[in-house]
Protein backbone atom coordinates (compact mmCIF):
# COMPACT_ATOMS: atom_id res chain seq x y z
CA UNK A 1 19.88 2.84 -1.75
CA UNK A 2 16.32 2.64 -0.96
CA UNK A 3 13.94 0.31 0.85
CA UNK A 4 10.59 0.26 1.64
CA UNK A 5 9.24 -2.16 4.91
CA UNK A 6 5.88 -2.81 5.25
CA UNK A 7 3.87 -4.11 8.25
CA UNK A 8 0.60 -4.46 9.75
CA UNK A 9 -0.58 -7.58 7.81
CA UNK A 10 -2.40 -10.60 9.76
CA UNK A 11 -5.36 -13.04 10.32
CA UNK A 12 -8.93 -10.74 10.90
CA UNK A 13 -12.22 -12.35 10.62
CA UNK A 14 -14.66 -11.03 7.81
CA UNK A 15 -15.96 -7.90 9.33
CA UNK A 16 -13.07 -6.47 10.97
CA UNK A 17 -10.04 -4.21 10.35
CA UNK A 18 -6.23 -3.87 9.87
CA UNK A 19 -3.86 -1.40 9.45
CA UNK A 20 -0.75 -1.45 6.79
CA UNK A 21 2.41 0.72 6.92
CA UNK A 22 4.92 0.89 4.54
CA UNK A 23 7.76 3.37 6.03
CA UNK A 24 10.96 4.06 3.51
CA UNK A 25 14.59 4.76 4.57
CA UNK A 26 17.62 5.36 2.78
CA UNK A 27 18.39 8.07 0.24
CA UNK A 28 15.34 10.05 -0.33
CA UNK A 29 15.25 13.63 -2.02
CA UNK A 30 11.53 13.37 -2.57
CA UNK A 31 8.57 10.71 -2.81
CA UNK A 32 5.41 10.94 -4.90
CA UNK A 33 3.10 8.54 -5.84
CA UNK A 34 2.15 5.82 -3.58
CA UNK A 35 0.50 3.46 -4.14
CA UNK A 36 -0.69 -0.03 -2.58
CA UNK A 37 -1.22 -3.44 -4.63
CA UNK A 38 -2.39 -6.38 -3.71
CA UNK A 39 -2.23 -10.32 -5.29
CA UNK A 40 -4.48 -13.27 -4.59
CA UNK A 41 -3.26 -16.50 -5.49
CA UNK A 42 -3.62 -17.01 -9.02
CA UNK A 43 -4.43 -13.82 -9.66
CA UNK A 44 -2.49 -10.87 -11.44
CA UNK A 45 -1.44 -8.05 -9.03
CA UNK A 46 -4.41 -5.77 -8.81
CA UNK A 47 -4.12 -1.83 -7.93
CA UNK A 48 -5.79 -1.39 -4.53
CA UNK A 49 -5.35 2.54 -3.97
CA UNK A 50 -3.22 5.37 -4.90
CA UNK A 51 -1.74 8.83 -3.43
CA UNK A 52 0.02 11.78 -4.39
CA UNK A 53 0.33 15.25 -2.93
CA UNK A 54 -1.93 16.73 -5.98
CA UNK A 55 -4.63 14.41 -5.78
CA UNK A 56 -7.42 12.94 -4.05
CA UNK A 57 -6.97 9.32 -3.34
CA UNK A 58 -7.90 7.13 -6.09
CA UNK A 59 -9.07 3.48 -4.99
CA UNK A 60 -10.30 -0.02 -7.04
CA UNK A 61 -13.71 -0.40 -7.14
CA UNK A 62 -14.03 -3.24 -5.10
CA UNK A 63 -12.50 -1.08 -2.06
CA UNK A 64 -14.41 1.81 -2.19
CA UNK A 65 -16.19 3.07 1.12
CA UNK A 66 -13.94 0.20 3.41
CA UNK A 67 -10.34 1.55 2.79
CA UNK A 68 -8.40 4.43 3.11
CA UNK A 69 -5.39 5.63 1.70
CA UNK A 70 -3.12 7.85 3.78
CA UNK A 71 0.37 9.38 3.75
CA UNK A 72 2.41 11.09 6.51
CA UNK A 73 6.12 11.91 5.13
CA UNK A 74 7.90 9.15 3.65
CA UNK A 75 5.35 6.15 5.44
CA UNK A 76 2.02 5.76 3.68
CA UNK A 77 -1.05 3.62 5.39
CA UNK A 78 -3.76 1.35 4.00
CA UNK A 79 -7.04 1.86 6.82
CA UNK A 80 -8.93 -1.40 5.89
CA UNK A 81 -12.56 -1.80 7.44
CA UNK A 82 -14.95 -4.26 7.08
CA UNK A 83 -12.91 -6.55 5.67
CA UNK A 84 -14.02 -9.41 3.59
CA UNK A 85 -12.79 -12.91 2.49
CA UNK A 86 -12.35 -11.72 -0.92
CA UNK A 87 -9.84 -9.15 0.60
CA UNK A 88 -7.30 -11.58 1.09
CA UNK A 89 -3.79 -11.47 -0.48
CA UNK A 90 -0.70 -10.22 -0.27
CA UNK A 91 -0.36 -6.54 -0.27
CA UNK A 92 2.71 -4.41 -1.90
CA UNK A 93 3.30 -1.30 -1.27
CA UNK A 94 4.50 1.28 -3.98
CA UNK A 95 6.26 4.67 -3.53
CA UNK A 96 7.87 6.52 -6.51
CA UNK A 97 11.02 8.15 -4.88
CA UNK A 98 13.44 10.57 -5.97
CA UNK A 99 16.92 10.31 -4.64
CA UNK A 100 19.27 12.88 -4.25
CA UNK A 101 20.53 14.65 -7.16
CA UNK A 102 18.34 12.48 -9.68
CA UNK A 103 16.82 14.11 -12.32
CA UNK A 104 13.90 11.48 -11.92
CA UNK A 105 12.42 9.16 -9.50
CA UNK A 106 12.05 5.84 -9.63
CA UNK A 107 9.56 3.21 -8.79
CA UNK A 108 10.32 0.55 -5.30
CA UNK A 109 8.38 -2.12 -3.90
CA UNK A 110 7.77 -3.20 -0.43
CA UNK A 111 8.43 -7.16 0.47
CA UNK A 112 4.62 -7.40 0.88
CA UNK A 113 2.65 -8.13 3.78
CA UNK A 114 -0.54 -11.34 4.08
CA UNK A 115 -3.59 -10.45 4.65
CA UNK A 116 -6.18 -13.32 5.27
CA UNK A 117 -9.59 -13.03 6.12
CA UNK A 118 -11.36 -15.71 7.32
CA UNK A 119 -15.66 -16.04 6.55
């Protein structure tokens, strides 16, 4: 069994920053893409930023130049600077782990974490 926790989320005026971690436990050969996500109300969950040990970080347009994708073992981190009101929604992370004597990985979700910037 796997499960990924996130933290970090809050309440940040536009302008300022946060930091989200997403840490997994449980029975982990391997991990390799993360990933964060993110959904506004009413809105359809959007891809925020991606990571993998091959590749540079890969991030949504609308990001670029504010946040920062980061990785350290089985926790990956979303940096997020000068934050706007547009930024606000609930963000998912996504790590594709490979258990123990699976041939494949598999993709798992963090509970998600609120992130509200107020103008």
């Amino acid at each position: 069994q796997v499960s990924l926790v996130e933290s970090g989320g809050g309440l940040v005026q536009a302008g300022g920053s946060l930091r989200l971690s997403c840490a997994a436990s449980g029975s982990i050969f391997s991990v390799n893409a993360m990933a964060w996500y993110r959904q506004a109300p009413g809105k359809q969950r959007e891809l925020v930023a991606t990571i993998t040990d091959d590749t540079r970080p890969n991030y949504a347009d609308s990001v670029k130049g504010r946040f920062a994708i980061s990785r350290s073992g089985i926790t990956v981190y979303l940096q997020m600077n000068s934050l706007k009101p547009e930024d606000t929604a609930v963000y998912y992370c996504n790590q594709n782990i490979r258990s123990p004597g699976a041939l494949l990985g598999r993709s798992y979700w963090g509970q998600g974490t609120q992130v509200t910037v107020s103008s």
